[in-house]
Protein backbone atom coordinates (compact mmCIF):
# COMPACT_ATOMS: atom_id res chain seq x y z
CA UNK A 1 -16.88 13.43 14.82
CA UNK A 2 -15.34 11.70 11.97
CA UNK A 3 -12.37 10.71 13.99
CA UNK A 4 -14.01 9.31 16.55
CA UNK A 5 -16.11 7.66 14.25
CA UNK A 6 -12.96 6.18 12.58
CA UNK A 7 -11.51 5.26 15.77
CA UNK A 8 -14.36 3.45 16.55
CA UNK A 9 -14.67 1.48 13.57
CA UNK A 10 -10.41 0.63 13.95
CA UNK A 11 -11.31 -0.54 17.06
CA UNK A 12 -14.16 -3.55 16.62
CA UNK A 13 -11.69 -4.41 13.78
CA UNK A 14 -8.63 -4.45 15.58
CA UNK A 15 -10.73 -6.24 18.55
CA UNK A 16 -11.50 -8.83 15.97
CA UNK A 17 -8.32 -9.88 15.32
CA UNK A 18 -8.28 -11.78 18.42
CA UNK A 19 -9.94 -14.43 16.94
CA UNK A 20 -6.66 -15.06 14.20
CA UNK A 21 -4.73 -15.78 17.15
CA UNK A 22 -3.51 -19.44 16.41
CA UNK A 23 -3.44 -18.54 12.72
CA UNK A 24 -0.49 -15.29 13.61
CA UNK A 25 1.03 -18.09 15.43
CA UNK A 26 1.55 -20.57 12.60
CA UNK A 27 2.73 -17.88 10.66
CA UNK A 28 5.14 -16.62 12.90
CA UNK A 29 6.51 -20.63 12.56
CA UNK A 30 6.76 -20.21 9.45
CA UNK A 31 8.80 -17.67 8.87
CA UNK A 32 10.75 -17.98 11.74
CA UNK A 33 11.47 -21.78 10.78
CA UNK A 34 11.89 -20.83 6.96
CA UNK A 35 14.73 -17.89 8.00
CA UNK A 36 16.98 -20.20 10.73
CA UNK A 37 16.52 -22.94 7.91
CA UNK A 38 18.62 -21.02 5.55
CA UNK A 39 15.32 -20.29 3.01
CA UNK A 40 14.27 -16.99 2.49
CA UNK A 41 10.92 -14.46 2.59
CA UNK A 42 9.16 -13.31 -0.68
CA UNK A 43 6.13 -10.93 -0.50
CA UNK A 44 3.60 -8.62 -2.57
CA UNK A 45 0.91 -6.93 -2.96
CA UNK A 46 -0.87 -4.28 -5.33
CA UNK A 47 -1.11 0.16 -3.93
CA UNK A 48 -1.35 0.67 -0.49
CA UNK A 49 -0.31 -3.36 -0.26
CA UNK A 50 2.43 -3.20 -2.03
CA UNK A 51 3.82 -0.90 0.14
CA UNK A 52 3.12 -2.85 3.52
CA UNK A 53 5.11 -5.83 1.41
CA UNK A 54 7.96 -3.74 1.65
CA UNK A 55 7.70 -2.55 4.75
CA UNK A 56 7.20 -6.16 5.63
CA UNK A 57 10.41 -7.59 3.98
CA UNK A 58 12.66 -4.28 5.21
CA UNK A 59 11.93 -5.47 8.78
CA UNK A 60 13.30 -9.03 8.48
CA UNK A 61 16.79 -7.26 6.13
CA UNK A 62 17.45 -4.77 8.63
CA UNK A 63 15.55 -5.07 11.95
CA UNK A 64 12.28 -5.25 14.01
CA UNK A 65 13.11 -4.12 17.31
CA UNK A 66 16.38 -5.89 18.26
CA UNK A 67 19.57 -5.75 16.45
CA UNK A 68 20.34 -8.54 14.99
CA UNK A 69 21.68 -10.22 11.70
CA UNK A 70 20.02 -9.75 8.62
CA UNK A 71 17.70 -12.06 6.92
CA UNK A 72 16.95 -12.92 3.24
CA UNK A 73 13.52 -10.90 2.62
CA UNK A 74 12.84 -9.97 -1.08
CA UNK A 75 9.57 -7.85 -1.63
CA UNK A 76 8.64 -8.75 -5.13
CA UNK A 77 6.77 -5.16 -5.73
CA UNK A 78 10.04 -3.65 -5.71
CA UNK A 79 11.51 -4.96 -8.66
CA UNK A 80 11.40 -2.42 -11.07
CA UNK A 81 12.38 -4.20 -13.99
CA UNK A 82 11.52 -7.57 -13.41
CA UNK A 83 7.35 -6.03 -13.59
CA UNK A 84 7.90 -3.92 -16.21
CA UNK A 85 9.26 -6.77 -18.29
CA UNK A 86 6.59 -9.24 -17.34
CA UNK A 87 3.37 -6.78 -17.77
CA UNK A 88 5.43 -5.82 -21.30
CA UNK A 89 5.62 -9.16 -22.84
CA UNK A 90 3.51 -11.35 -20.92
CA UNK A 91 0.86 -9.75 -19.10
CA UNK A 92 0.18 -7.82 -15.80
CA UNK A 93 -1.49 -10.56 -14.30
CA UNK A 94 1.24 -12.32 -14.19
CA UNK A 95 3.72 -10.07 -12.50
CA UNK A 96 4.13 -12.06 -9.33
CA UNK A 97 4.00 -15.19 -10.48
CA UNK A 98 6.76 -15.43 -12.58
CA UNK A 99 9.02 -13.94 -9.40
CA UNK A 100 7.72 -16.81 -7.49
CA UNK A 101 8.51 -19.16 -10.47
CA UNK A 102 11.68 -17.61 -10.51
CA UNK A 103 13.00 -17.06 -7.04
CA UNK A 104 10.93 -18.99 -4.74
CA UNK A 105 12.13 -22.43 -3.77
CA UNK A 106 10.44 -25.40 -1.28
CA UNK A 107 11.42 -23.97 2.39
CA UNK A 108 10.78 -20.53 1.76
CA UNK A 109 7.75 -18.62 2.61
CA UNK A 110 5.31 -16.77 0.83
CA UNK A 111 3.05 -13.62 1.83
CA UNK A 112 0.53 -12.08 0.26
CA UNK A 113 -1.05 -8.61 0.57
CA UNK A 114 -4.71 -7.52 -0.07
CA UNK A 115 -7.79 -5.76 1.07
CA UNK A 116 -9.88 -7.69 -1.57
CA UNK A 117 -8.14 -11.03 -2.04
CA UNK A 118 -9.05 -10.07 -5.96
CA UNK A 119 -6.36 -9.06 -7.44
CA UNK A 120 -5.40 -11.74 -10.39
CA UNK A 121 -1.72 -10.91 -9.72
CA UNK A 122 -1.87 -11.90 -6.14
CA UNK A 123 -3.89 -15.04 -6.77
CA UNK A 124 -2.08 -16.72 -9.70
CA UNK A 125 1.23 -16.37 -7.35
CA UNK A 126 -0.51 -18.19 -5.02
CA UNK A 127 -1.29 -20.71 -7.38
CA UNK A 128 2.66 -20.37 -8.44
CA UNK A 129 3.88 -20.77 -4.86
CA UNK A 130 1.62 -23.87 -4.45
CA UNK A 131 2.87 -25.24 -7.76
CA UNK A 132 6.14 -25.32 -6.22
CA UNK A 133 5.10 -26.59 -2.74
CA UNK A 134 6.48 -23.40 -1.37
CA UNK A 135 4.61 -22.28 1.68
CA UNK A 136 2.43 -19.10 1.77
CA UNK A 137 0.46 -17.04 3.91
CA UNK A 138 -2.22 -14.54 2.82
CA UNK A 139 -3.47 -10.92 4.87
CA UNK A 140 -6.88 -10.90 3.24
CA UNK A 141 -9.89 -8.20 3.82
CA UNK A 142 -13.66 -8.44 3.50
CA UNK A 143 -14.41 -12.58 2.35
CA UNK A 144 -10.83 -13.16 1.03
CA UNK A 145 -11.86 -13.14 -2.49
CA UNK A 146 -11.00 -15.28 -4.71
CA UNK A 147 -7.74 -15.48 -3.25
CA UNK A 148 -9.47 -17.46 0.24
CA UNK A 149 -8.30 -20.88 0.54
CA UNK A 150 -5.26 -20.66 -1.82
CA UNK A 151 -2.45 -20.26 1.40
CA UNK A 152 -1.36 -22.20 3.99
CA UNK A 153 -2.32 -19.75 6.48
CA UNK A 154 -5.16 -17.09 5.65
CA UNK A 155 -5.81 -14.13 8.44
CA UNK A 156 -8.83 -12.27 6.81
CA UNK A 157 -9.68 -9.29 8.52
CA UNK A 158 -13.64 -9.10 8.29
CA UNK A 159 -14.15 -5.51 7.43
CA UNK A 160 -15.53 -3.64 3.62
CA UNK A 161 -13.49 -0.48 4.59
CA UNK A 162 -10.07 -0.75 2.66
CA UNK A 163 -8.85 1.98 5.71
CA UNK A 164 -9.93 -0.32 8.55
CA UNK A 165 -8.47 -3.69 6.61
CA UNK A 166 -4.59 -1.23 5.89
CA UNK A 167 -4.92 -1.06 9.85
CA UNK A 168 -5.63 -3.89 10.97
CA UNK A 169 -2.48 -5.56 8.23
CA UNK A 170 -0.30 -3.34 10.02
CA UNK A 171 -1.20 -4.46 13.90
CA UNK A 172 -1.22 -8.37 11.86
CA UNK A 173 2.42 -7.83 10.01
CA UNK A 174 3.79 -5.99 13.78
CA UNK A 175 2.57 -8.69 15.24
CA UNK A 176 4.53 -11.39 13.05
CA UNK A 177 7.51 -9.32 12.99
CA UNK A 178 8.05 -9.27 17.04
CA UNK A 179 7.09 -13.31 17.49
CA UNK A 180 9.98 -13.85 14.76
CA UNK A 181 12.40 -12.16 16.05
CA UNK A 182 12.02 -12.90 19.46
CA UNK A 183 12.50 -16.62 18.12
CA UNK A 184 15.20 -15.45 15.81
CA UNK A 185 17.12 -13.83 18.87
CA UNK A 186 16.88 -17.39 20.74
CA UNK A 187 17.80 -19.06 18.14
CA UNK A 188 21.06 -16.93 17.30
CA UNK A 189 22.01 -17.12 20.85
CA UNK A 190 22.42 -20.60 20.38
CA UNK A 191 24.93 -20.43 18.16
């Protein structure tokens, strides 16, 4: 019962993504255009999010589907040291935002990670990236927090159950993934 339940629920949400079509599309520009441009990917996010960051950023490094040459993808959440030192002598808060201050420069791209769109971190780097007129893009869940209308491109996946919004981030970040690199294969065969 409780799986179909579940699969019901993943459903209507995934159903509803439909309606972040054009939105997936700009992104996918984005990147795309930001990668064949020479400028690189940054990315975070806080738990479960952190961990689709990575996964995120691994997929441009080594591969989607294709083979094909690397790309400069850094997922801030695995920089051991770099948070560590930042939630030591400045504050956790600002553990993104100082990466971003750091590493991000005007061409590359930004994403964001989270279910709420409330976690300090993740806004004040969007406040960082904007400060530096780098480009970002924002997977949001429920209203989009107080992280909604920080990025250049928002997809906000209209669900309260943190489950239902991990799922649906997946489907969105697959999605991205395969529209780059199918642009990122055309554009290396023109080399």
């Amino acid at each position: 019962m409780l799986l179909s339940q579940n699969i019901e629920e993943a459903t209507a949400v995934i159903q509803s993504l439909i309606g972040l079509t054009a939105q997936v599309e700009i992104a996918s520009q984005l990147i795309g255009g930001a990668l064949t441009s020479g400028h690189k990917l940054l990315a975070c996010g806080n738990g479960g999010s952190a961990t689709d960051a990575a996964h995120f950023t691994t997929e441009f490094v080594c591969r989607y589907d294709q083979d094909r040459r690397p790309y400069p993808a850094i997922c801030l959440t695995t920089q051991g040291g770099d948070l560590t030192a930042i939630g030591n002598d400045h504050e956790f808060d600002e553990i993104f935002a100082r990466q971003v201050e750091a590493f991000a420069h005007k061409g590359d791209v930004f994403v964001v990670f989270s279910t709420t769109g409330n976690s300090e971190n993740v806004r004040r780097a969007l406040v960082a990236a904007e400060r530096k007129r780098v480009k970002s893009i924002a997977l949001l869940g429920r209203d989009g927090g107080r992280s909604r209308g920080l990025a250049s491109v928002e997809l906000i996946v209209r669900s309260d159950v943190t489950a239902r919004i991990q799922e649906a981030h997946h489907l969105l970040l697959h999605t991205i993934c395969e529209m780059v690199e199918l642009n990122l294969q055309a554009y290396s065969k023109t080399l």
